[in-house]
C-alpha atoms as a PDB file:
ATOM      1  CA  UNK A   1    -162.005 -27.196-118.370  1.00  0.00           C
ATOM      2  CA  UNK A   2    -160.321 -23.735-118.375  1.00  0.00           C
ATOM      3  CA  UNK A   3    -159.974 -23.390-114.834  1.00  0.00           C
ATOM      4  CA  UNK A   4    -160.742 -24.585-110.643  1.00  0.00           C
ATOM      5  CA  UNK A   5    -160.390 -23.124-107.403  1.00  0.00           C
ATOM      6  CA  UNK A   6    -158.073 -24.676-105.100  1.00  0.00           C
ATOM      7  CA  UNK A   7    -159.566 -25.193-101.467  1.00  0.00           C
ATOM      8  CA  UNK A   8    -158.697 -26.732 -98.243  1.00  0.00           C
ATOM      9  CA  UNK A   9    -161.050 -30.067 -98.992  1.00  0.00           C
ATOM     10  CA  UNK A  10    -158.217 -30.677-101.768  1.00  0.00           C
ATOM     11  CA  UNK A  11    -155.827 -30.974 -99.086  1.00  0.00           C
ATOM     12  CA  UNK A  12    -157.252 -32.523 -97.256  1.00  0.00           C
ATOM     13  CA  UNK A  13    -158.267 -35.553 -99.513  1.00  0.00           C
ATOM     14  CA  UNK A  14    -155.090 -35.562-100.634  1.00  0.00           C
ATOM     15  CA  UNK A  15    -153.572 -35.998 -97.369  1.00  0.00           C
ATOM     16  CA  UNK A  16    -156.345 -39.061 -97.063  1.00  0.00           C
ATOM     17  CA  UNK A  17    -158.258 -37.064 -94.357  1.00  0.00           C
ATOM     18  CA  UNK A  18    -161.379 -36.345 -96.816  1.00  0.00           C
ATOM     19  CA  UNK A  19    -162.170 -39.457 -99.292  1.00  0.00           C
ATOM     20  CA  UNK A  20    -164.093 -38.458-102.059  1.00  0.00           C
ATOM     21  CA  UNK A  21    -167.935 -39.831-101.418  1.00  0.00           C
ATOM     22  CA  UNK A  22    -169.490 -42.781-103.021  1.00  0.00           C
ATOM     23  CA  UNK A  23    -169.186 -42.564-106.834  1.00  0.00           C
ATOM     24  CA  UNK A  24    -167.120 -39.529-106.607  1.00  0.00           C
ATOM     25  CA  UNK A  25    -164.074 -38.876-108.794  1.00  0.00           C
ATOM     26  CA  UNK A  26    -161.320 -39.491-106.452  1.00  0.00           C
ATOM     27  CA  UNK A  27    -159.519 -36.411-108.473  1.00  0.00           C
ATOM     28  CA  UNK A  28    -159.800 -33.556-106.379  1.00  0.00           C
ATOM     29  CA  UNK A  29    -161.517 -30.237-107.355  1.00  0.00           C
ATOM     30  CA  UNK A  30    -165.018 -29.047-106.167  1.00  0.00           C
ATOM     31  CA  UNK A  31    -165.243 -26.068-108.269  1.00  0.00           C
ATOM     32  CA  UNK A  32    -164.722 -25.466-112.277  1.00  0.00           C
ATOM     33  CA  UNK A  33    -165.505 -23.203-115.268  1.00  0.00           C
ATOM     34  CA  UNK A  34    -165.284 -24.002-118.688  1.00  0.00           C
ATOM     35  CA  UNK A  35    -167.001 -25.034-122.062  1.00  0.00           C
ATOM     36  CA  UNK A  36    -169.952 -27.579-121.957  1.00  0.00           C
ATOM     37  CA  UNK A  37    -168.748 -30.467-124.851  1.00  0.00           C
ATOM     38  CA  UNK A  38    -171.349 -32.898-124.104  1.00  0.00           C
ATOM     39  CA  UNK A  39    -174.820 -32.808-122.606  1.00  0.00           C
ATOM     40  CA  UNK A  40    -177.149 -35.802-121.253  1.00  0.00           C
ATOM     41  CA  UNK A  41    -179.762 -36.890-123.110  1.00  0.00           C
ATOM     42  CA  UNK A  42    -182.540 -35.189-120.923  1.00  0.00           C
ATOM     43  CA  UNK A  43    -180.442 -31.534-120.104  1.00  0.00           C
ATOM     44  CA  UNK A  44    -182.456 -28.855-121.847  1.00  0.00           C
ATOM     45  CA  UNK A  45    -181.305 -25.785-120.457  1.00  0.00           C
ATOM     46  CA  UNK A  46    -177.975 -26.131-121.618  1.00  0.00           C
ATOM     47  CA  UNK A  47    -175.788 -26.791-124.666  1.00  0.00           C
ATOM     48  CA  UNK A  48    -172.771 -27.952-126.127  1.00  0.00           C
ATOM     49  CA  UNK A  49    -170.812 -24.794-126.297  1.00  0.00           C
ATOM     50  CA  UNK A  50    -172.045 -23.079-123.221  1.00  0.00           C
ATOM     51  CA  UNK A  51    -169.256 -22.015-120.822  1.00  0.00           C
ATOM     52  CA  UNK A  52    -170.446 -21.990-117.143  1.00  0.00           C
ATOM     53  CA  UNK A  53    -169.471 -22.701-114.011  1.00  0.00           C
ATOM     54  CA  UNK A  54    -170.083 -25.222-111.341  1.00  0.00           C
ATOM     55  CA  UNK A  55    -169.889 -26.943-108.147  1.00  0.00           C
ATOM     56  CA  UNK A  56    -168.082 -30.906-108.292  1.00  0.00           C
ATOM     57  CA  UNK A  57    -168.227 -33.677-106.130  1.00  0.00           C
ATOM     58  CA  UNK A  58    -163.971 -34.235-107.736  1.00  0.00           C
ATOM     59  CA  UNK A  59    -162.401 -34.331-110.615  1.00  0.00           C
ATOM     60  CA  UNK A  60    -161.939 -30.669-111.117  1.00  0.00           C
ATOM     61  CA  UNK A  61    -157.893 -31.012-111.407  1.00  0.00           C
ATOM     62  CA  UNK A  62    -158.081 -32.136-114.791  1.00  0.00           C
ATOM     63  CA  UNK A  63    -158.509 -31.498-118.669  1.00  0.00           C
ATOM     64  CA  UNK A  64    -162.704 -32.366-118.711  1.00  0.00           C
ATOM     65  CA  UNK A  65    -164.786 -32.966-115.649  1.00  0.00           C
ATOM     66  CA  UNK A  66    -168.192 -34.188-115.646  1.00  0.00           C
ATOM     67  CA  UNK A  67    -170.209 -32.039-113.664  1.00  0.00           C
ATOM     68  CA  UNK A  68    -174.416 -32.462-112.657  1.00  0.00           C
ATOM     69  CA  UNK A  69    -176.522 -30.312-114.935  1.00  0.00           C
ATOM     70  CA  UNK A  70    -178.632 -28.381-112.012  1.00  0.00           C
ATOM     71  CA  UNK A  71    -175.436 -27.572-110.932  1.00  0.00           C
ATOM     72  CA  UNK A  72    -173.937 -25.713-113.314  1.00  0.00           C
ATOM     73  CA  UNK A  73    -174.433 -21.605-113.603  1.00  0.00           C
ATOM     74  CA  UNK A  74    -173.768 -19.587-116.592  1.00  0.00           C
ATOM     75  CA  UNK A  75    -170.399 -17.128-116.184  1.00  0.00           C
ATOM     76  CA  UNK A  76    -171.620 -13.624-114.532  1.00  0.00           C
ATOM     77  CA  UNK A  77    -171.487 -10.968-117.451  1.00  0.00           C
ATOM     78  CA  UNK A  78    -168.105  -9.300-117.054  1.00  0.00           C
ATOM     79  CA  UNK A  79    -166.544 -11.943-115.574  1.00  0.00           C
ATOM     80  CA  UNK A  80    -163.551 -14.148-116.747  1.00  0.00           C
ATOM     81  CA  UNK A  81    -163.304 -18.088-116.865  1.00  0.00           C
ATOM     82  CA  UNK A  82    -160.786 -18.146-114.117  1.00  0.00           C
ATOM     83  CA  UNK A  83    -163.224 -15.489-112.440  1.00  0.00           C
ATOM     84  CA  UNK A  84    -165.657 -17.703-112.648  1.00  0.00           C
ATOM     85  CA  UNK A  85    -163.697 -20.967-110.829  1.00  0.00           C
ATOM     86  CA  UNK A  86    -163.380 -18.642-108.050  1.00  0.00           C
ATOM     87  CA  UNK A  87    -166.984 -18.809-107.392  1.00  0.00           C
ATOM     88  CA  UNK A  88    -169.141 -22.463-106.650  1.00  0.00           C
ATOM     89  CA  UNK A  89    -167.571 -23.733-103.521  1.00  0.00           C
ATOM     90  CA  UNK A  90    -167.773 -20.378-101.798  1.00  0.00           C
ATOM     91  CA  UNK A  91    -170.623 -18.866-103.225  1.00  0.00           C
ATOM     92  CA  UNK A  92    -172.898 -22.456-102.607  1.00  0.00           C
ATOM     93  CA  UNK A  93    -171.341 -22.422 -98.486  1.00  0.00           C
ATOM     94  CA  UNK A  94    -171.659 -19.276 -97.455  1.00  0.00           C
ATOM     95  CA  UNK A  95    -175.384 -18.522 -98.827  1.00  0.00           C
ATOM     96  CA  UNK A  96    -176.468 -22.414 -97.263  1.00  0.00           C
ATOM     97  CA  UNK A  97    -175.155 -21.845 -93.992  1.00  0.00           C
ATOM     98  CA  UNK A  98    -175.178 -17.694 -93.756  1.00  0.00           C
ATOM     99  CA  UNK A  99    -177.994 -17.096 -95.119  1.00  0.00           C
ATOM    100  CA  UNK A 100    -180.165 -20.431 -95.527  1.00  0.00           C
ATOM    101  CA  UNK A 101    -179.117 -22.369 -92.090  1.00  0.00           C
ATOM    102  CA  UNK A 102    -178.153 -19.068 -89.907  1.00  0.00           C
ATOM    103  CA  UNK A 103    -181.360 -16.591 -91.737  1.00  0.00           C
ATOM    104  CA  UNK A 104    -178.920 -13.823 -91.117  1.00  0.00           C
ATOM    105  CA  UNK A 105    -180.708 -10.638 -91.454  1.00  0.00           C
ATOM    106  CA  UNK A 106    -180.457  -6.748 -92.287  1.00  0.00           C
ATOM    107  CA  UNK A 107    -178.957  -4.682 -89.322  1.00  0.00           C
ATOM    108  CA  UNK A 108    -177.717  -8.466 -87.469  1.00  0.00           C
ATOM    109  CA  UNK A 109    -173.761  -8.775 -87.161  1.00  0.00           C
ATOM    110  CA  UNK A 110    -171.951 -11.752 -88.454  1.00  0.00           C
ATOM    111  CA  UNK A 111    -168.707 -12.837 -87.199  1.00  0.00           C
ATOM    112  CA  UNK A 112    -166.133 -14.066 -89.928  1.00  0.00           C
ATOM    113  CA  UNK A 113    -163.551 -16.243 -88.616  1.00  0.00           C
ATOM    114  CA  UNK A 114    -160.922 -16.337 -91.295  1.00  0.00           C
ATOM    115  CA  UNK A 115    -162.182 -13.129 -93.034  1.00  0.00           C
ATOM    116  CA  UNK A 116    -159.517 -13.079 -95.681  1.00  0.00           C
ATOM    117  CA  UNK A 117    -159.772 -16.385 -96.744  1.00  0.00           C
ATOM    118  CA  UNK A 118    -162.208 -17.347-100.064  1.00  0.00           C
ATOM    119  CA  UNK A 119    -165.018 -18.062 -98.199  1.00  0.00           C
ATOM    120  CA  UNK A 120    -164.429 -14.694 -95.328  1.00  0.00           C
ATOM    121  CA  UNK A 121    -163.495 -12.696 -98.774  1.00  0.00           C
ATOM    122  CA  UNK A 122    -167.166 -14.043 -99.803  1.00  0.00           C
ATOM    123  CA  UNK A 123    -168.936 -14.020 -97.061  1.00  0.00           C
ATOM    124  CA  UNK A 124    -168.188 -10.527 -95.870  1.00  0.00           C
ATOM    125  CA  UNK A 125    -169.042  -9.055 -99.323  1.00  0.00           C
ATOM    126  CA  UNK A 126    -172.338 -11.500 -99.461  1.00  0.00           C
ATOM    127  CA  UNK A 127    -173.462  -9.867 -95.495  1.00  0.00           C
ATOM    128  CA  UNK A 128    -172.752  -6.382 -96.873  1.00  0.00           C
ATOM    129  CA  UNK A 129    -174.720  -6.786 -99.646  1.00  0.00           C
ATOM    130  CA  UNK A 130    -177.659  -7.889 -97.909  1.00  0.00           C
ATOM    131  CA  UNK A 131    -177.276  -4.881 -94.908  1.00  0.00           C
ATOM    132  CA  UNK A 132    -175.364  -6.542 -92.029  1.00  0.00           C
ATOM    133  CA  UNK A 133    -172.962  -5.686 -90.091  1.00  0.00           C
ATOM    134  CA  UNK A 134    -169.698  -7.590 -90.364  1.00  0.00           C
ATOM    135  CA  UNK A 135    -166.442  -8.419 -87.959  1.00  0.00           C
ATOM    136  CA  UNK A 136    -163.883 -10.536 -89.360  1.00  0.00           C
ATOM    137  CA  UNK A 137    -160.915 -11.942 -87.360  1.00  0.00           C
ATOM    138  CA  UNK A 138    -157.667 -12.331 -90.087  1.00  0.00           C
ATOM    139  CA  UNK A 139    -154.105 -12.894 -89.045  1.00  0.00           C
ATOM    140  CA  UNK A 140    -152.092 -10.272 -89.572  1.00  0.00           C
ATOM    141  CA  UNK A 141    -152.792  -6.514 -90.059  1.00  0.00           C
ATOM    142  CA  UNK A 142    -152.222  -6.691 -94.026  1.00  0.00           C
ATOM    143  CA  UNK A 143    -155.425  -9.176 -93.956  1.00  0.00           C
ATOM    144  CA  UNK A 144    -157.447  -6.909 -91.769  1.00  0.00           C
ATOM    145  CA  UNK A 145    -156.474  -4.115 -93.881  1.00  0.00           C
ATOM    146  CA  UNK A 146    -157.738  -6.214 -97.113  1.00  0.00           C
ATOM    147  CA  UNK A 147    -161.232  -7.089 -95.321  1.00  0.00           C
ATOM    148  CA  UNK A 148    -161.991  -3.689 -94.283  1.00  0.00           C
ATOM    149  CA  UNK A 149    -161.458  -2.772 -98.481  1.00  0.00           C
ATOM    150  CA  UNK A 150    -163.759  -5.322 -98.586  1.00  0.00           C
ATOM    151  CA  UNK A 151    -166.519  -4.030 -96.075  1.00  0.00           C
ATOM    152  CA  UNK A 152    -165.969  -5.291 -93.102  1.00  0.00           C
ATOM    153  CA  UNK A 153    -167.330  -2.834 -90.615  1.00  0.00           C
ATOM    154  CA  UNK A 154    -164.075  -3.883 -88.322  1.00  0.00           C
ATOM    155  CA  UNK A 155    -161.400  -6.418 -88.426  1.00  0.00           C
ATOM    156  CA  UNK A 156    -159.705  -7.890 -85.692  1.00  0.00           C
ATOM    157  CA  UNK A 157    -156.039  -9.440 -86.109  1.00  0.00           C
ATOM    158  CA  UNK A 158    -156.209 -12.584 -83.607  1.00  0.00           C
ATOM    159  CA  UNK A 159    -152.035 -12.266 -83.246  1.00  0.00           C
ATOM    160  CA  UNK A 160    -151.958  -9.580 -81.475  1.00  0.00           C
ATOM    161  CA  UNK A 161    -155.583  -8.976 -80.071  1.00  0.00           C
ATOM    162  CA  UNK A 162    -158.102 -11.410 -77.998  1.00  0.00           C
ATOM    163  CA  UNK A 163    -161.214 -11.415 -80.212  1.00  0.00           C
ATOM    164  CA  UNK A 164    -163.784 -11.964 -77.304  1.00  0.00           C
ATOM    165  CA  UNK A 165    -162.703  -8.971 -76.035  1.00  0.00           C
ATOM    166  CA  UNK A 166    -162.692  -7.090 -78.986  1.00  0.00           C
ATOM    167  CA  UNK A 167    -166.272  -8.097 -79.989  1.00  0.00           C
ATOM    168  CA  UNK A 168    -167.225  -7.493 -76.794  1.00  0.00           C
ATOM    169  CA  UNK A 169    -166.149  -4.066 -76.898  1.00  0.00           C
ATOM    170  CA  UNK A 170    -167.005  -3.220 -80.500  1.00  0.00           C
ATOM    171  CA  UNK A 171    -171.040  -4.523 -79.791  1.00  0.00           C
ATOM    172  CA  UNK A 172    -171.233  -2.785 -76.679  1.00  0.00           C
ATOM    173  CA  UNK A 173    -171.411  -6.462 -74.786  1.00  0.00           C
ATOM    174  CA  UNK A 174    -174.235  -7.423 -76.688  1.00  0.00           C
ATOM    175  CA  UNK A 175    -172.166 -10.081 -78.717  1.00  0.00           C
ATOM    176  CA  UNK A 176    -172.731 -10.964 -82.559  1.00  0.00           C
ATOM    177  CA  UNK A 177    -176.166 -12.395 -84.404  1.00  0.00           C
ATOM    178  CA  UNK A 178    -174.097 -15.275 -86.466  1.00  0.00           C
ATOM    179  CA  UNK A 179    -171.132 -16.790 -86.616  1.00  0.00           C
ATOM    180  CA  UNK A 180    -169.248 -18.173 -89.513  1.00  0.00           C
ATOM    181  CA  UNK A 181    -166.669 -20.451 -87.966  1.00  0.00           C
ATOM    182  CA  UNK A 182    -163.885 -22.229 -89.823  1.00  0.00           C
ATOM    183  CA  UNK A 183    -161.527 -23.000 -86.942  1.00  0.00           C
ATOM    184  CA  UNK A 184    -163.410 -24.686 -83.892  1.00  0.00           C
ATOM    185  CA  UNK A 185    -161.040 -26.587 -81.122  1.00  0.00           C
ATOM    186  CA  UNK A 186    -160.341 -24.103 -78.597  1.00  0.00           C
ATOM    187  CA  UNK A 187    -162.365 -21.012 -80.494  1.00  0.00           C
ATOM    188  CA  UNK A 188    -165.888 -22.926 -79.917  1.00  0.00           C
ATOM    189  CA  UNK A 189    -166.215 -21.795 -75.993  1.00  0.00           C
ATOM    190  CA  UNK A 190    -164.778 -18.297 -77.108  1.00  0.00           C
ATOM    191  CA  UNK A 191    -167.597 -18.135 -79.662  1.00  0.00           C
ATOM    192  CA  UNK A 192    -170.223 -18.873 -77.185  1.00  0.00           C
ATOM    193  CA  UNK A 193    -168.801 -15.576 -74.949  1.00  0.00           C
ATOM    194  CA  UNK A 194    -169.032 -13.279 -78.103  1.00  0.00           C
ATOM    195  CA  UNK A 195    -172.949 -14.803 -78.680  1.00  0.00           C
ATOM    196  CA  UNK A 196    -175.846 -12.482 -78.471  1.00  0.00           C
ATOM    197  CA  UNK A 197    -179.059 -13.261 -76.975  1.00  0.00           C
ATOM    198  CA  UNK A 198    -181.194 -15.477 -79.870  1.00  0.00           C
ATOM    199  CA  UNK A 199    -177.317 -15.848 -81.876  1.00  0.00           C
ATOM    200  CA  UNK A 200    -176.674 -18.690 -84.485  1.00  0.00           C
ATOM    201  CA  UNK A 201    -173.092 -20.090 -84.945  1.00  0.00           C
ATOM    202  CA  UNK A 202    -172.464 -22.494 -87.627  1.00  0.00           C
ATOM    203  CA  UNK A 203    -169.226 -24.122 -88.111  1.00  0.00           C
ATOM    204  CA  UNK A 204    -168.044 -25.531 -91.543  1.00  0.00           C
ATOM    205  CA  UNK A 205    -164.617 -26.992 -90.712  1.00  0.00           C
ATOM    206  CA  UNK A 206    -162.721 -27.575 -87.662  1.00  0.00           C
ATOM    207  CA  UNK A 207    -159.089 -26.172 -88.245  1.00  0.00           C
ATOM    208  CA  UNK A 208    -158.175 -26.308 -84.694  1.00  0.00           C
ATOM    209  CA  UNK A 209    -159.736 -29.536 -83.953  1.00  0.00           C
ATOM    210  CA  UNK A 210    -162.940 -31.217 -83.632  1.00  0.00           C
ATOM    211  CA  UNK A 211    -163.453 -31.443 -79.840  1.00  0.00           C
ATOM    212  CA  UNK A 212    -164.285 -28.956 -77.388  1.00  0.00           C
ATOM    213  CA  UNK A 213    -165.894 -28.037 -73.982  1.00  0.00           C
ATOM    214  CA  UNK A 214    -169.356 -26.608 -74.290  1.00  0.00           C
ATOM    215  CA  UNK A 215    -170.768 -24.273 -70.947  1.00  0.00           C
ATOM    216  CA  UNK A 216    -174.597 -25.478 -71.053  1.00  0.00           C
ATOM    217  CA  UNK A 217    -175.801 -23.077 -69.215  1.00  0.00           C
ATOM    218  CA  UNK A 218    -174.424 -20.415 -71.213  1.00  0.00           C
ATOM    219  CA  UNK A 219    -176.239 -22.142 -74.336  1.00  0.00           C
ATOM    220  CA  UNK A 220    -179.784 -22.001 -72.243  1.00  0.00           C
ATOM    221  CA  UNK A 221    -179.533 -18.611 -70.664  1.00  0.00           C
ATOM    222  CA  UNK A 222    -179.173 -16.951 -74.361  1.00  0.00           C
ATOM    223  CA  UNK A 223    -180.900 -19.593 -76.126  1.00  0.00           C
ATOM    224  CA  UNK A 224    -178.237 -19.867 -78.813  1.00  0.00           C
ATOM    225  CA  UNK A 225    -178.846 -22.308 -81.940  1.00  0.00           C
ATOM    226  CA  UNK A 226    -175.612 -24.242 -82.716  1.00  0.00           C
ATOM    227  CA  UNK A 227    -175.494 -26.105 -85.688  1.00  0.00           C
ATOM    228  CA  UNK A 228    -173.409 -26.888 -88.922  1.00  0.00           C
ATOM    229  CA  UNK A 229    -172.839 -28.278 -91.948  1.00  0.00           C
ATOM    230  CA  UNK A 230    -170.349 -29.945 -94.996  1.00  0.00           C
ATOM    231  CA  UNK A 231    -171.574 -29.554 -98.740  1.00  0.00           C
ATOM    232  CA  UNK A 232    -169.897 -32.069-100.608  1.00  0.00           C
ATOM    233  CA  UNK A 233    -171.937 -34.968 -99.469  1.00  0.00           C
ATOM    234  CA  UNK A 234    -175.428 -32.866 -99.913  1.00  0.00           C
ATOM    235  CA  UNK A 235    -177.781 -34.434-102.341  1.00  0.00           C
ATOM    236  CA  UNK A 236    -178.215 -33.345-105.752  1.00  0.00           C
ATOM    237  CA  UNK A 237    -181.251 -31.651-105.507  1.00  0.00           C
ATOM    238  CA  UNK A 238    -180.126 -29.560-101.985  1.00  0.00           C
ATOM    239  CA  UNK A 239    -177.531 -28.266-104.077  1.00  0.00           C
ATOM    240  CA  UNK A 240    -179.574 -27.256-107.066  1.00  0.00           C
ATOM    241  CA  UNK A 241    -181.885 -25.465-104.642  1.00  0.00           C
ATOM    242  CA  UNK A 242    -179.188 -23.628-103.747  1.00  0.00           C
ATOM    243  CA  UNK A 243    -177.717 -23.129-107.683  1.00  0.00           C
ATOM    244  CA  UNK A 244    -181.159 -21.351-108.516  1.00  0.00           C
ATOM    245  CA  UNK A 245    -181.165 -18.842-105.361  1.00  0.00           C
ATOM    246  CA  UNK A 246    -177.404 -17.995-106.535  1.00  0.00           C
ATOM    247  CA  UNK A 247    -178.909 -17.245-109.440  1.00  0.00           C
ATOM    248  CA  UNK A 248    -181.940 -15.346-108.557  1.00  0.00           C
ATOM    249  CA  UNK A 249    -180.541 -13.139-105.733  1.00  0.00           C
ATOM    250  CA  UNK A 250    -176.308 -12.906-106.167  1.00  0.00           C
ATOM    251  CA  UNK A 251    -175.791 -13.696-109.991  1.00  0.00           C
ATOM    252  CA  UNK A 252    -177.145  -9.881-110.923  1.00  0.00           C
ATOM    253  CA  UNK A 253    -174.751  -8.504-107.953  1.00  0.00           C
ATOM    254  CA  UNK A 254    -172.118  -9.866-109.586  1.00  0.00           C
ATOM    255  CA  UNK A 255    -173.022  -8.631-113.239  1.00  0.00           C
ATOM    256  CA  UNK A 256    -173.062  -5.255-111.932  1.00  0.00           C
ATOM    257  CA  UNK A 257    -169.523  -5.614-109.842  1.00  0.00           C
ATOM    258  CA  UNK A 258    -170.901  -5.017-106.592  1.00  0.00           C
ATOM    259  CA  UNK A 259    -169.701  -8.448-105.659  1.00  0.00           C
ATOM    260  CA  UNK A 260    -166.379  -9.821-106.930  1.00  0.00           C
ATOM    261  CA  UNK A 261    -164.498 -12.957-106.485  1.00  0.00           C
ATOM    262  CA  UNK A 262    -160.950 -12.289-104.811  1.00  0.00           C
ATOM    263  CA  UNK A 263    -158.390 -13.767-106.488  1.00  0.00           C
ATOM    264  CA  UNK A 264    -154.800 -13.962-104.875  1.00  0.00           C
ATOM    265  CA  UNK A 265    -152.675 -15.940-107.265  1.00  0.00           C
ATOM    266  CA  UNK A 266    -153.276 -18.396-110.296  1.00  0.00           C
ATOM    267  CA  UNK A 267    -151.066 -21.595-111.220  1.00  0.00           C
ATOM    268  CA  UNK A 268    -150.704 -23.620-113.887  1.00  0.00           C
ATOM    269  CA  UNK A 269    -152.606 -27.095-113.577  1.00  0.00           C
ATOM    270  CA  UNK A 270    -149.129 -28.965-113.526  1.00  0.00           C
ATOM    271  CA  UNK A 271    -148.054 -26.504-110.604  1.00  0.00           C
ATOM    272  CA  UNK A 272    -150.580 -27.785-107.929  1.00  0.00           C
ATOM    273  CA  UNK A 273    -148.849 -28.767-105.770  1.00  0.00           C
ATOM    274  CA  UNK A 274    -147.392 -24.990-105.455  1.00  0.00           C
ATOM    275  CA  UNK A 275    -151.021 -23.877-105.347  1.00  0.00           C
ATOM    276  CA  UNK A 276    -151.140 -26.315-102.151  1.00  0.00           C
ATOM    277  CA  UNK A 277    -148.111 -25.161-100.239  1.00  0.00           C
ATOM    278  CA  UNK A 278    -149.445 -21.533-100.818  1.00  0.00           C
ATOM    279  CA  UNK A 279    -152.897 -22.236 -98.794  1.00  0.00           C
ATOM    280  CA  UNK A 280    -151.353 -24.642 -96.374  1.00  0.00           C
ATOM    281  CA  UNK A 281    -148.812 -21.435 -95.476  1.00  0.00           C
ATOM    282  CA  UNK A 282    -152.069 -19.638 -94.945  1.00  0.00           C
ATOM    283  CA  UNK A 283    -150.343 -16.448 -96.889  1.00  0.00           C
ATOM    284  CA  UNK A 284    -153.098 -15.801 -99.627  1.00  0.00           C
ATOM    285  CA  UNK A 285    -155.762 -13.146 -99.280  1.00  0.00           C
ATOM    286  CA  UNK A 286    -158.932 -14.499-100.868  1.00  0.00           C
ATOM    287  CA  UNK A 287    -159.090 -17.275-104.025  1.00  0.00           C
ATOM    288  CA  UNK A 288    -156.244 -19.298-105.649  1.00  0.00           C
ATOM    289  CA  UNK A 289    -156.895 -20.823-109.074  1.00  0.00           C
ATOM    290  CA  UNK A 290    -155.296 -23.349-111.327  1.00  0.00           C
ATOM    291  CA  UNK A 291    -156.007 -22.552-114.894  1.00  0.00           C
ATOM    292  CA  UNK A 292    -155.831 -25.640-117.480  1.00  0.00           C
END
């Protein structure tokens, strides 16, 4: 191990809201990068010396981590070891459920909630990339001002601003294609005002909660698709599916620096439970990184 990203999952588990699945390490960390030492008998395509990195069920907190071979991706040219952590968690969500589950396309508009967080950081630079149009919401004008460097084509800071409105306004009332929605609770009805005819929201956590009341008629009239998703209890092939279109489609972005993982802070592997307090204050701007 050299080094793994830090995200809210960890917390999550270790506040004993998460359990690791079935045959799981019960160590948290989802995402590494480091060395390959050993390989199983029937892993050709890699070798004892490789460094790569990869997505974890657990165990990433730690000095070696055993990690499934179809799941591991060599380290982008130009990119660092602890650049490289930065990547599998946020790199495997945001292409299943943007562009896999959602099928955003070139010219729709996705809305980021949480733009300046590893996965908004990802998923705004991921949209661009692939010619849509992007509005993030971020908390404070500093975070907006970091997702517009970014690409967003506008950033709204939910503090001070009402985002239906805003979207509202910035689409001309036609509302947004996808949503990207880390919060849900109270912002699921909100989402459903900012929909466009045909729109796609997909929610990956539920910050705010996971209950909320849903306006049917609203759903029928612009025949919206809700859906969502977790990752870590996928199966092993879903996620090597998804390994081998990183590779295929964002792997040479990244080689070429058109896509870069957004690192805020690294920490020592003994100082995790610093790295913790920094996300649970919500303060970072993009990845945070233990290094071993």
């Amino acid at each position: 191990m050299a080094a793994a990203g830090v995200n809210r999952p960890d917390i999550m588990q270790r506040k004993g809201l998460y359990p690791a699945p079935s045959g799981a390490s019960d160590i948290p960390g989802l995402e590494i990068a480091g060395t390959i030492v050993a390989t199983g008998a029937t892993v050709r395509h890699l070798q004892s010396g490789d460094a790569v990195c990869a997505l974890v069920t657990g165990g990433g907190y730690a000095d070696y981590c055993l990690a499934t071979a179809s799941h591991c991706l060599p380290i982008p040219e130009g990119l660092s070891l602890v650049q490289a952590a930065a990547l599998p968690e946020t790199f495997f969500t945001v292409w299943s459920n943007v562009f896999d589950r959602a099928q955003l396309l070139p010219t729709e508009t996705l809305l980021v909630h949480g733009g300046s967080s590893g996965i908004g950081t990802t998923a705004i630079q991921l949209a661009k990339a692939f010619a849509a149009k992007v509005i993030v919401t971020a908390g404070s004008d500093a975070k907006c001002h970091r997702c517009l460097e970014l690409g967003a084509d506008a950033a709204i800071n939910y503090q001070e601003q009402d985002f239906v409105a805003e979207i509202n306004r910035l689409t001309a009332s036609k509302g947004v294609d996808v949503i990207l929605d880390m919060i849900g609770g109270d912002y699921f009805p909100r989402n459903l005002k900012c929909m466009a005819f045909d729109a796609r929201l997909v929610q990956i956590a539920i910050q705010n909660g996971a209950k909320a009341e849903i306006n049917l008629l609203s759903l029928m009239l612009k025949r919206l698709t809700l859906t969502g998703s977790t990752l870590r209890a996928r199966d092993d092939d879903f996620k090597a599916n998804i390994a081998q279109q990183l590779y295929q489609k964002v792997w040479p972005l990244l080689a070429t620096g058109k896509i870069l993982p957004v690192i805020h802070s690294t920490f020592a592997l003994n100082d995790a439970a610093k790295a913790h307090e920094l996300m649970e204050s919500s303060q970072h701007i993009g990845k945070i990184i233990l290094e071993v």
